[in-house]
N, C-alpha and C. Protein backbone atom coordinates (compact mmCIF):
# COMPACT_ATOMS: atom_id res chain seq x y z
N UNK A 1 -4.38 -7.34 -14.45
CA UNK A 1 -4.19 -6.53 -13.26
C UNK A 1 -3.73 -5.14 -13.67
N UNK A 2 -4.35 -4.08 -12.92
CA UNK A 2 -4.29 -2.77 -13.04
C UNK A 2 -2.93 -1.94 -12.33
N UNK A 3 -1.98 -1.58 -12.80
CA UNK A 3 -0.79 -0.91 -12.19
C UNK A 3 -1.58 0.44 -11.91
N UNK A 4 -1.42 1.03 -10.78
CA UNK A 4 -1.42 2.45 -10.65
C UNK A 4 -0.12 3.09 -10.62
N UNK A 5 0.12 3.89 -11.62
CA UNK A 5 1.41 4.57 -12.13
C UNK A 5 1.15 5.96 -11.83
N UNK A 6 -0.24 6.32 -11.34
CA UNK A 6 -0.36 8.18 -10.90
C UNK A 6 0.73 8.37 -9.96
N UNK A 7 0.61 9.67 -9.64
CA UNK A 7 1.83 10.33 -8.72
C UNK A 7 1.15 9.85 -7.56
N UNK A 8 1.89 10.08 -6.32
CA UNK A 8 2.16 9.96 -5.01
C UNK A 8 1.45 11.11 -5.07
N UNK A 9 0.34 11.56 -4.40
CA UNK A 9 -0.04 12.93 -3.71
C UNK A 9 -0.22 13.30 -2.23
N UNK A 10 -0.19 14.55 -1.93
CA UNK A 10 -0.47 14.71 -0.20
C UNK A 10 -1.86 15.42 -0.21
N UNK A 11 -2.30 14.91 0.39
CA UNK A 11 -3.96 15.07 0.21
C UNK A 11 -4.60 15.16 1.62
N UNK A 12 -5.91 15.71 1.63
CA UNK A 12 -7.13 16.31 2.42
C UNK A 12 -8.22 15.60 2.06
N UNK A 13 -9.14 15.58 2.90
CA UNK A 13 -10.37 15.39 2.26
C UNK A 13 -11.47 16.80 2.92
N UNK A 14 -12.01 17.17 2.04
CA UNK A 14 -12.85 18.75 2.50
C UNK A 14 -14.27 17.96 2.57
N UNK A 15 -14.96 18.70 3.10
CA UNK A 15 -16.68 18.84 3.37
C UNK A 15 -16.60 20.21 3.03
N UNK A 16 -17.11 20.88 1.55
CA UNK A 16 -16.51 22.12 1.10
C UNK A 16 -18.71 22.64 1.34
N UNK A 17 -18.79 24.01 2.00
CA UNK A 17 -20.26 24.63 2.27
C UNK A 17 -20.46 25.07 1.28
N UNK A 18 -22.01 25.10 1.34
CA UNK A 18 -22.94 25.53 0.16
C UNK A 18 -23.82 26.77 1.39
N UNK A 19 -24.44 26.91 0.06
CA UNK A 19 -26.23 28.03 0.45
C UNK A 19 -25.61 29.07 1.32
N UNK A 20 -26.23 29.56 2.50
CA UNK A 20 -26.31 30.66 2.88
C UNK A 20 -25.26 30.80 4.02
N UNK A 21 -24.91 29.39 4.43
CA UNK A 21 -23.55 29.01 4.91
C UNK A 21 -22.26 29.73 4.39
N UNK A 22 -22.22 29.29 3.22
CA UNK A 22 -20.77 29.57 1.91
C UNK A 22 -20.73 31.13 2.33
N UNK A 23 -21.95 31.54 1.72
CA UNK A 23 -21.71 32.79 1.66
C UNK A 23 -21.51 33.74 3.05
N UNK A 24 -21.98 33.55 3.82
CA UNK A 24 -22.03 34.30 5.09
C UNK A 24 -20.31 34.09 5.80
N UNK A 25 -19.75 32.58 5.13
CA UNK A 25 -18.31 32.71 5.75
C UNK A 25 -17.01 33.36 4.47
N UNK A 26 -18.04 33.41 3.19
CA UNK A 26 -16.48 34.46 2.78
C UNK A 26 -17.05 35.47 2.88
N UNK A 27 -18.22 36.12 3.17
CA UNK A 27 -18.24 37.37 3.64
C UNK A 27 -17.08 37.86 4.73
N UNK A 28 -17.43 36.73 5.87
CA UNK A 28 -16.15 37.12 7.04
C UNK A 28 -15.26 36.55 6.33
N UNK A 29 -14.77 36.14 5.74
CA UNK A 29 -13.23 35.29 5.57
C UNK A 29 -12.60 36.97 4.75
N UNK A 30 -13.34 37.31 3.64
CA UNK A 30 -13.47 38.82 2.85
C UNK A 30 -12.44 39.52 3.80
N UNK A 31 -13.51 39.81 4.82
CA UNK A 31 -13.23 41.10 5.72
C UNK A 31 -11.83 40.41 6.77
N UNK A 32 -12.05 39.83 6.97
CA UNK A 32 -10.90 39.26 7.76
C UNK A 32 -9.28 39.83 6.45
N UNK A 33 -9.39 38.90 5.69
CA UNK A 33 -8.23 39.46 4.83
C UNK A 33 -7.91 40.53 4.60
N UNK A 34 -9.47 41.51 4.76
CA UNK A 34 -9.25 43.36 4.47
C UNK A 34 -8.01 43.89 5.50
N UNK A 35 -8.68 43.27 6.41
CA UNK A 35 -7.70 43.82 8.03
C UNK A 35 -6.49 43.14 7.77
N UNK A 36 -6.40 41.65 8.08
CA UNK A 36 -5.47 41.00 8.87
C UNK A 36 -3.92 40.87 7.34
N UNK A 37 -4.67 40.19 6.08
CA UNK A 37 -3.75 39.98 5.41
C UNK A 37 -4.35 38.47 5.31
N UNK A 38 -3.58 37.95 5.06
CA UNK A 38 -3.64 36.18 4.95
C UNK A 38 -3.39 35.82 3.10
N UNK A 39 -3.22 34.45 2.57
CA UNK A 39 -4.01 33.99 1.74
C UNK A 39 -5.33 33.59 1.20
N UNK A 40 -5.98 33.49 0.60
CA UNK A 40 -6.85 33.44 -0.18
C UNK A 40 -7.54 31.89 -0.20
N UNK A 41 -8.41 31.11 0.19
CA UNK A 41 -8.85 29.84 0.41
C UNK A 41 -10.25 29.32 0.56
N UNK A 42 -10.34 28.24 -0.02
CA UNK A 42 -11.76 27.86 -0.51
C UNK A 42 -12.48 27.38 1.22
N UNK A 43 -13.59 27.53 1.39
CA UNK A 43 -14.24 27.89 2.90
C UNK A 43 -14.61 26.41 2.64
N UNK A 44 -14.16 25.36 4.08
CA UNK A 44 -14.48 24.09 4.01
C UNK A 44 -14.11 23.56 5.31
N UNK A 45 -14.70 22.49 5.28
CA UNK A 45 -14.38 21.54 6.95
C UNK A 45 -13.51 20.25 6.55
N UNK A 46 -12.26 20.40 7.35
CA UNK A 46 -11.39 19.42 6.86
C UNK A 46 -11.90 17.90 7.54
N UNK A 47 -12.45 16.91 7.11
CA UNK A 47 -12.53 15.83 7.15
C UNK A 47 -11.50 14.79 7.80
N UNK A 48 -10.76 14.76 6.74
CA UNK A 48 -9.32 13.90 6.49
C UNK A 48 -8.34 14.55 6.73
N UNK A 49 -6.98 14.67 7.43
CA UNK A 49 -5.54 14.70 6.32
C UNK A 49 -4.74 14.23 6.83
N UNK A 50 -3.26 14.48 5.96
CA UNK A 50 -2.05 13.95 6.29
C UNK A 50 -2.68 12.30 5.07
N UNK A 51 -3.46 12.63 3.71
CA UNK A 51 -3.20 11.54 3.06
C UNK A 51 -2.15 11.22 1.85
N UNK A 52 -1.84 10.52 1.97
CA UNK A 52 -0.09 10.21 1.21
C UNK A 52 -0.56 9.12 0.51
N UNK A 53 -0.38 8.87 -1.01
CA UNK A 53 -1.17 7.48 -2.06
C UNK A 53 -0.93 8.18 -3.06
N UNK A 54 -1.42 7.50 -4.09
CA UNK A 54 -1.33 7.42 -5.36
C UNK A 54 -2.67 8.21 -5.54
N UNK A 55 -2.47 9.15 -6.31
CA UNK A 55 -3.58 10.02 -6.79
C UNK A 55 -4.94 9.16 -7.66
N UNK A 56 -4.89 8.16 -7.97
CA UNK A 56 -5.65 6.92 -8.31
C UNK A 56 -6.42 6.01 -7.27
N UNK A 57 -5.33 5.95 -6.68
CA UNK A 57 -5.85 5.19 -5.21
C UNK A 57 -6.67 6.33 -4.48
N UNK A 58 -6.26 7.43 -3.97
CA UNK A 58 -7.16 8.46 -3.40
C UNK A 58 -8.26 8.57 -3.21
N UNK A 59 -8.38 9.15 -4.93
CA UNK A 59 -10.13 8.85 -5.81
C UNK A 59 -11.17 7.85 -5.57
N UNK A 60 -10.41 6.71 -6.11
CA UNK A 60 -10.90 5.47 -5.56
C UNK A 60 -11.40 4.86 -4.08
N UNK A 61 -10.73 5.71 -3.24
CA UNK A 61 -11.11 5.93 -2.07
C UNK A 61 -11.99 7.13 -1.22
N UNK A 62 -11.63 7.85 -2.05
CA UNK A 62 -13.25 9.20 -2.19
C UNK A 62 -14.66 8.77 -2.19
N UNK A 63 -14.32 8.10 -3.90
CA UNK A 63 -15.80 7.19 -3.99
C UNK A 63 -15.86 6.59 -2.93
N UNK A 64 -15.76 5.64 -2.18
CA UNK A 64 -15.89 4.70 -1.48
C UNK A 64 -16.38 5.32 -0.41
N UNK A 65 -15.35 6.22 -0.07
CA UNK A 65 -15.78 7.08 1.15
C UNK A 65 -17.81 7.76 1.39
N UNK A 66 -17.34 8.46 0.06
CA UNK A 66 -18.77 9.62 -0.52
C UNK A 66 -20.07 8.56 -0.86
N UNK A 67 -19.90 7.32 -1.10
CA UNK A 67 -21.03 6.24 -1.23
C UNK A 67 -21.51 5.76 0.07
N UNK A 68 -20.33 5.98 1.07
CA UNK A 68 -20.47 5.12 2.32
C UNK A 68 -21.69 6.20 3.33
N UNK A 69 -21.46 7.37 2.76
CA UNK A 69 -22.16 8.16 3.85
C UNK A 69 -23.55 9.44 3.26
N UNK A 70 -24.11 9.64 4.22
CA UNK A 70 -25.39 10.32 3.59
C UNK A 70 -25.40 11.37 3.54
N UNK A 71 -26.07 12.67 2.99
CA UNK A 71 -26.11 14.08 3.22
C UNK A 71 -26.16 14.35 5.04
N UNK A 72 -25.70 15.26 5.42
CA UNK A 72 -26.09 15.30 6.87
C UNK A 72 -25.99 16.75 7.48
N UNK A 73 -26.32 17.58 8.27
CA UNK A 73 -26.11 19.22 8.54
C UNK A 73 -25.21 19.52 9.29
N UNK A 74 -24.64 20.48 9.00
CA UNK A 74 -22.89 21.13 9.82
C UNK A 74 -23.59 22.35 10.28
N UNK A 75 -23.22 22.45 11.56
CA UNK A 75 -24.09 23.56 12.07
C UNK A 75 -22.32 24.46 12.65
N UNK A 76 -22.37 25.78 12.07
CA UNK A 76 -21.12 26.69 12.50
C UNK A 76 -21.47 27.22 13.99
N UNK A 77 -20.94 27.99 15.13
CA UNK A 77 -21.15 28.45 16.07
C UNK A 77 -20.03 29.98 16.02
N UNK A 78 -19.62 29.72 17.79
CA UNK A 78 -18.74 31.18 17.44
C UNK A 78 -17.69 31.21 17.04
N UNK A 79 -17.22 32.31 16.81
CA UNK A 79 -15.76 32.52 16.33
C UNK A 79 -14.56 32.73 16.87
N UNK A 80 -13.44 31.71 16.57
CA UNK A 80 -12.40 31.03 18.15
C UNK A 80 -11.03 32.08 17.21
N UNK A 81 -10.04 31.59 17.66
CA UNK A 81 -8.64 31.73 17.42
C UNK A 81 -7.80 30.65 18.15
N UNK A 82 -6.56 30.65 17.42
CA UNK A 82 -5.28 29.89 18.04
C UNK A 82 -3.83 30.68 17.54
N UNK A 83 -2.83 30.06 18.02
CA UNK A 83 -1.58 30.60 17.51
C UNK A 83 -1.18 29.63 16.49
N UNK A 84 -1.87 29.04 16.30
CA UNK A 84 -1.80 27.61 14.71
C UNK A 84 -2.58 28.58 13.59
N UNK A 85 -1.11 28.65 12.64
CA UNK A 85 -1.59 29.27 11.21
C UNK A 85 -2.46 29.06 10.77
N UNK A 86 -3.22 27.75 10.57
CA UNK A 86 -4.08 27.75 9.91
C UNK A 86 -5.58 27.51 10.51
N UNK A 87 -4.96 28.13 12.16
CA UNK A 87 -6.54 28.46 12.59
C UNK A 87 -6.53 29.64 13.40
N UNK A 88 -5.51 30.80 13.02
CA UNK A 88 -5.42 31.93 13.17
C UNK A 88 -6.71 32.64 13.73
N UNK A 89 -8.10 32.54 13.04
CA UNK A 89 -9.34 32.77 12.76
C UNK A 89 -10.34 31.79 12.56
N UNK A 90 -11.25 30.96 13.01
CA UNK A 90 -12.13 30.14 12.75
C UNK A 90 -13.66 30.14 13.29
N UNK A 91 -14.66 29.06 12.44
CA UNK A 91 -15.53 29.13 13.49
C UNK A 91 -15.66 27.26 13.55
N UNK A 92 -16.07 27.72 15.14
CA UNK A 92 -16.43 26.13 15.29
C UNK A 92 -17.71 25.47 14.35
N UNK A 93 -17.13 24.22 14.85
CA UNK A 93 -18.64 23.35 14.13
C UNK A 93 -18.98 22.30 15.19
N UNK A 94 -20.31 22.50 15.27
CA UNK A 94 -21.03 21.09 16.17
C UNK A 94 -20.79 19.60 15.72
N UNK A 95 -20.17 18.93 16.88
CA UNK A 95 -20.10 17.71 16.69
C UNK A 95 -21.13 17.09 16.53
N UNK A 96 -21.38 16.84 15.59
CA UNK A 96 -22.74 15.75 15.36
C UNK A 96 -22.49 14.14 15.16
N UNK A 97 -23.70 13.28 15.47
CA UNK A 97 -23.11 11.72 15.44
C UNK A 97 -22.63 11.83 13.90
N UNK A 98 -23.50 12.36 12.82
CA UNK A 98 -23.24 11.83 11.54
C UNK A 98 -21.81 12.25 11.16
N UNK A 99 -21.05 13.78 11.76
CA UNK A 99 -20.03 14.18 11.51
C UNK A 99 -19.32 13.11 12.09
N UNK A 100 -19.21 12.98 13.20
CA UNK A 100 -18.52 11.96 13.94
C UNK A 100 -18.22 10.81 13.04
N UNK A 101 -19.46 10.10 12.85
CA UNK A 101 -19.11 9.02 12.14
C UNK A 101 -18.74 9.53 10.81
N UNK A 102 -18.54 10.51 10.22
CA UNK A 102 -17.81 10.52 8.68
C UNK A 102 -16.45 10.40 8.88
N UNK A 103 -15.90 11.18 10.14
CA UNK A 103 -14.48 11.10 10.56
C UNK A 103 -14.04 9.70 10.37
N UNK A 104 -14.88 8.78 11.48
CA UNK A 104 -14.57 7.63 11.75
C UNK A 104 -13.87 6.79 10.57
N UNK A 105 -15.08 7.31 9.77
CA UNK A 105 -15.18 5.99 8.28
C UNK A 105 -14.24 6.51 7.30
N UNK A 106 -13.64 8.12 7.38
CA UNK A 106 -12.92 8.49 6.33
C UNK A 106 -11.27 7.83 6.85
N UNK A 107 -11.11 7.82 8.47
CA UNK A 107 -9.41 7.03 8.43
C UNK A 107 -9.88 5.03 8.27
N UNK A 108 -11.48 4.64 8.52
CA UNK A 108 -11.19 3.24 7.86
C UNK A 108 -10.77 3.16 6.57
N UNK A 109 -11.72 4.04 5.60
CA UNK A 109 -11.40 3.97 4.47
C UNK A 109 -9.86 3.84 3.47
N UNK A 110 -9.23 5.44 4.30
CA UNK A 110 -8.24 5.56 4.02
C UNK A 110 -7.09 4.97 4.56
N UNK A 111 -7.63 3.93 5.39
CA UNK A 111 -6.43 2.95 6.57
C UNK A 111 -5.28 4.13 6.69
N UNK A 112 -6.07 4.87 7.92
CA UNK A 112 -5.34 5.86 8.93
C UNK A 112 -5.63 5.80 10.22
N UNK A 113 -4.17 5.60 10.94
CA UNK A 113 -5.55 5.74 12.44
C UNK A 113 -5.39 7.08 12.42
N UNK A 114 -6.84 7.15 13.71
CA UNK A 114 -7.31 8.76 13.73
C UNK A 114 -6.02 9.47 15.03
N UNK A 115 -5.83 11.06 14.12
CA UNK A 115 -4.77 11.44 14.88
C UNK A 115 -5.59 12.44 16.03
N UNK A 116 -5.01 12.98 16.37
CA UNK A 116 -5.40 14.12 17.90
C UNK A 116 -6.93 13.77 17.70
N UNK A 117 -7.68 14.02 18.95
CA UNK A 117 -9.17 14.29 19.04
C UNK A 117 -9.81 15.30 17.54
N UNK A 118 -10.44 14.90 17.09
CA UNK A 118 -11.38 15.53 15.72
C UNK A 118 -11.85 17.33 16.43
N UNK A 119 -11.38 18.37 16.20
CA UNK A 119 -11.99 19.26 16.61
C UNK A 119 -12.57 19.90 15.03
N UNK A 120 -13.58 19.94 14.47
CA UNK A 120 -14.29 20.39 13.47
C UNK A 120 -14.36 22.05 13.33
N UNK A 121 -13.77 22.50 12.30
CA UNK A 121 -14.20 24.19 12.11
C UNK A 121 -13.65 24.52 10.94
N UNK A 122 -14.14 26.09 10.45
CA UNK A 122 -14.13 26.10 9.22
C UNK A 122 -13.37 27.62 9.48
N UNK A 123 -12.18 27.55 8.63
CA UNK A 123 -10.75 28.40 9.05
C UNK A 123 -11.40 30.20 8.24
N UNK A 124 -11.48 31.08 8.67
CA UNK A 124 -11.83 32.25 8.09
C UNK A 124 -10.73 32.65 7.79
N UNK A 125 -9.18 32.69 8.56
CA UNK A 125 -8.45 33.23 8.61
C UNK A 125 -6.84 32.40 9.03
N UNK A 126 -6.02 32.13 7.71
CA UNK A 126 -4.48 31.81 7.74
C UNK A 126 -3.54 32.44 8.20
N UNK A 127 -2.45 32.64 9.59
CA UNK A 127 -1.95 33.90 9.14
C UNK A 127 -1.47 33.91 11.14
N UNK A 128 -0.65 34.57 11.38
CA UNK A 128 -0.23 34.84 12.59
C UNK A 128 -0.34 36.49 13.04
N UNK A 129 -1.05 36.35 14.15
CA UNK A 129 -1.28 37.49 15.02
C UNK A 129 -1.67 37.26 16.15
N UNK A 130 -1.54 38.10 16.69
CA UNK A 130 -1.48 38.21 18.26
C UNK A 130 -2.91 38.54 18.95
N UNK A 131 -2.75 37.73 20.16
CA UNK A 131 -3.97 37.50 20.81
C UNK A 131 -5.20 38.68 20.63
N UNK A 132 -4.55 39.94 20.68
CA UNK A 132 -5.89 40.39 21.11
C UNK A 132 -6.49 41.29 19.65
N UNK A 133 -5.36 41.21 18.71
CA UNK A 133 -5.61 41.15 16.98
C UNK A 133 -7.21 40.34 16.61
N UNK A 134 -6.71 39.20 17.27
CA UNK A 134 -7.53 38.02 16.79
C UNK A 134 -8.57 38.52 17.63
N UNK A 135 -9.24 38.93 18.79
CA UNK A 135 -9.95 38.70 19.65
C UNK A 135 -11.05 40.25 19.00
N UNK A 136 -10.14 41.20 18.59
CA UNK A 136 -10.97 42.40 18.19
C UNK A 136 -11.66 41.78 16.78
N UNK A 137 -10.67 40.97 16.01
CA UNK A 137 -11.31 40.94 14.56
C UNK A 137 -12.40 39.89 14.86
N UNK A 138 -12.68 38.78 15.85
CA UNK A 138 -13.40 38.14 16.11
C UNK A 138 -14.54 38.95 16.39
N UNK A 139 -14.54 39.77 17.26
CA UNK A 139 -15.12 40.42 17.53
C UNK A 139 -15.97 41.19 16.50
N UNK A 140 -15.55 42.07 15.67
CA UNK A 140 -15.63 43.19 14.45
C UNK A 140 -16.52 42.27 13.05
N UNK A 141 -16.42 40.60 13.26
CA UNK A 141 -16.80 39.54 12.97
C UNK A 141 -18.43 39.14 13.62
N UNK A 142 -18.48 40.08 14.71
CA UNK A 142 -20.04 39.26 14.97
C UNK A 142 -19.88 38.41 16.29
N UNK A 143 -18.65 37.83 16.59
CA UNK A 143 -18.33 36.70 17.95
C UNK A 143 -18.50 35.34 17.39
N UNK A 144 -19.30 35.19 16.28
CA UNK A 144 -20.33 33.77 15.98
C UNK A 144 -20.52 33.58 14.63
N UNK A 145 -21.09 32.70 13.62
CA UNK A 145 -21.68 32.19 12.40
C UNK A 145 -22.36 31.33 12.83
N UNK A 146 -23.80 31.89 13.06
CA UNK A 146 -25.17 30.40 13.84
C UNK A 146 -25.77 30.27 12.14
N UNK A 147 -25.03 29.50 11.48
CA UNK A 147 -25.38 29.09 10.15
C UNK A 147 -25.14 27.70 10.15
N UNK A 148 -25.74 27.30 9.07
CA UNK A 148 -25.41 25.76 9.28
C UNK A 148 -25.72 25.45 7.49
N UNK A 149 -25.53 24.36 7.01
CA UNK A 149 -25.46 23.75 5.47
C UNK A 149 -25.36 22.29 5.96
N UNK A 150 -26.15 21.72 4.40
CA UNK A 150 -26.31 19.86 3.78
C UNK A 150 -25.73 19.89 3.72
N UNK A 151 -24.22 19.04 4.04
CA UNK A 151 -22.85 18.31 3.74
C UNK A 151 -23.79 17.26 2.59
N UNK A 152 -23.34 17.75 1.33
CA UNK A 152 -23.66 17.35 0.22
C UNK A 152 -22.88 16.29 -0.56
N UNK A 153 -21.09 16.88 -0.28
CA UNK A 153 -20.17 16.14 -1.31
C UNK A 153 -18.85 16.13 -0.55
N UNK A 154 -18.18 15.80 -0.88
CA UNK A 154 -16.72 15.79 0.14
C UNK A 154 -15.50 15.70 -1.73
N UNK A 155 -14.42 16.46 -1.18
CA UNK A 155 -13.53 17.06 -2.09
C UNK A 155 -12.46 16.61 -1.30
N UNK A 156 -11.52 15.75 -2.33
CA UNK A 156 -9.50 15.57 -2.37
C UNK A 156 -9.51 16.59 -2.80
N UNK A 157 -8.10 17.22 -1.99
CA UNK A 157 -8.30 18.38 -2.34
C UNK A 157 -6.29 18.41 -1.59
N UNK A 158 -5.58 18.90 -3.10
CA UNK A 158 -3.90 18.55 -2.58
C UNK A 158 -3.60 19.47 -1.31
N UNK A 159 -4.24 19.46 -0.28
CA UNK A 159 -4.06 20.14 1.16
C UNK A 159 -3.30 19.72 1.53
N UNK A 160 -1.49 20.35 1.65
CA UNK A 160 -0.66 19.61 2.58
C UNK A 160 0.21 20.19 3.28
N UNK A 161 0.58 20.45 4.53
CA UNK A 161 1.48 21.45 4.73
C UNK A 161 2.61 21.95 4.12
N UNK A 162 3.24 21.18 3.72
CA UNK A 162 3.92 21.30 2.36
C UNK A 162 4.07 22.00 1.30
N UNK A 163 2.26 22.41 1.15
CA UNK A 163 2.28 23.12 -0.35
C UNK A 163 1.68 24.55 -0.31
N UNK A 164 2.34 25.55 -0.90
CA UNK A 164 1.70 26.84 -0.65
C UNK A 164 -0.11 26.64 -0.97
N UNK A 165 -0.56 27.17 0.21
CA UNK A 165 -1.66 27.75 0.00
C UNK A 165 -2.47 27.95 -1.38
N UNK A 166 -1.60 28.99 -2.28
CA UNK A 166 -2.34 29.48 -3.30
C UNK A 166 -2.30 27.98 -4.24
N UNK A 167 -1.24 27.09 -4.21
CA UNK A 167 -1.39 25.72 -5.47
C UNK A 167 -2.53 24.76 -4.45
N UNK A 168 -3.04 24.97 -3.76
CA UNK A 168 -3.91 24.39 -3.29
C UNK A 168 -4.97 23.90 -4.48
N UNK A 169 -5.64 23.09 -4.80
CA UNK A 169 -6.53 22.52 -6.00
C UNK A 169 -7.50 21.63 -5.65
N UNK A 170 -8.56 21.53 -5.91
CA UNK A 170 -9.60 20.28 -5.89
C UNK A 170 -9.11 19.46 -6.48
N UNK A 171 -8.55 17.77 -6.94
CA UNK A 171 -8.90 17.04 -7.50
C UNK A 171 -10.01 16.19 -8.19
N UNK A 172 -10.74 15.96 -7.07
CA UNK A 172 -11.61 15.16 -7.31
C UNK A 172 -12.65 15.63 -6.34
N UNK A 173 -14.35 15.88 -6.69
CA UNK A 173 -15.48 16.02 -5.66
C UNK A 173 -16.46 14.59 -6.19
N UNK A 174 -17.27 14.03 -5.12
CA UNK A 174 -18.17 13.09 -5.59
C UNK A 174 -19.01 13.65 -4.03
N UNK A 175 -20.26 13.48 -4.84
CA UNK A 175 -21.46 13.39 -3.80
C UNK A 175 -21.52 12.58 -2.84
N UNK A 176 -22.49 12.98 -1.82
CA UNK A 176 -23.10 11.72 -0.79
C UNK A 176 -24.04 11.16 -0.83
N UNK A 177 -24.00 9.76 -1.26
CA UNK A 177 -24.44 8.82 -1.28
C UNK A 177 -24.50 7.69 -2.00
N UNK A 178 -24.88 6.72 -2.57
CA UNK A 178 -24.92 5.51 -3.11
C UNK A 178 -25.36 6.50 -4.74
C-alpha cells in the first residue's frame, strides 16, 4: 500500500485558452493593466475550486477528471464587471451542455458538492475600482470578446485565495481525453 506523504495543497482546476482566443484576451487583459493596475495572470476559465488534498491525490484526480471528458468549445461574449476582486473585469462564457457537464464531473471527481450556481468567465482584470472605471475600460475594451477556443486540457493550478497572485503556478496539465 501506497502512503501519500505530498503536501496538503489549495488548488483550482483551470480550462487554460489557446489560438486566437489566448491571444485576443491578453491583448485586453495587456491594456486593462496599462490603465487600471492589477497583477499579472495566466488567461483561463476556472473549472474547480476551493480544492484542499494532497498534491498526489489532486493529480491523480486531474487524470481522472481530463480522461473523463472530451475536447469541447468555450465561446467568450461581452465584457461584465463586479465589485469581487477577482472579477473586477471579465468576459463571460456560454454555458454549454459539455461545459456544464465538466463542472458537474469535476466536484464528482473531486467529492465536492457544487458551491453557488457555476457562472463561467475568463477574468481580464484583478483589482478594485469603481463602477464607472470599470464600465469606461469595458468599454475602451470593445464591450465584448465573440471569440471562442477547443478546451483541450484542464490545469491544477495552486489558485487559492490565500496565495498571492504572483506565486500562483501550474502543477500539473493533462489533456482531454482517454
Amino acid at each position: 500500500m501506497h502512503i501519500d506523504t505530498s503536501p496538503v495543497i489549495r488548488a483550482s482546476i483551470w480550462i487554460p485558452l489557446n489560438g486566437e482566443a489566448h491571444d485576443a484576451v491578453v491583448k485586453s487583459m495587456r491594456l486593462a493593466r496599462q490603465r487600471a493596475g492589477g497583477p499579472e495572470f495566466h488567461p483561463h476559465v476556472t473549472l474547480l475550486r476551493g480544492i484542499e488534498r494532497t498534491r498526489d491525490s489532486a493529480i491523480v484526480k486531474l487524470k481522472e477528471l481530463a480522461q473523463a471528458l472530451k475536447p469541447f468549445t468555450v465561446r467568450l461574449g461581452r465584457i461584465a464587471w463586479r465589485t469581487d476582486y477577482y472579477r473586477c473585469l471579465f468576459a463571460t462564457v456560454a454555458m454549454s451542455t459539455a461545459l456544464a457537464a465538466a463542472h458537474r464531473r469535476a466536484h464528482e471527481i473531486f467529492e465536492m458538492d457544487p458551491p453557488e450556481p457555476f457562472e463561467p468567465h475568463v477574468s481580464l482584470l484583478y483589482g478594485s475600482l469603481d463602477e464607472s472605471a470599470q464600465q469606461a475600460l469595458a468599454r475602451e475594451l470593445g464591450g465584448s470578446l465573440h471569440v471562442s477556443f477547443e478546451a483541450r486540457a484542464l490545469q491544477l493550478v495552486n489558485a487559492a485565495m490565500r496565495a498571492p497572485v504572483a506565486e500562483w503556478k501550474t502543477l500539473a496539465e493533462r489533456p482531454l481525453g482517454p
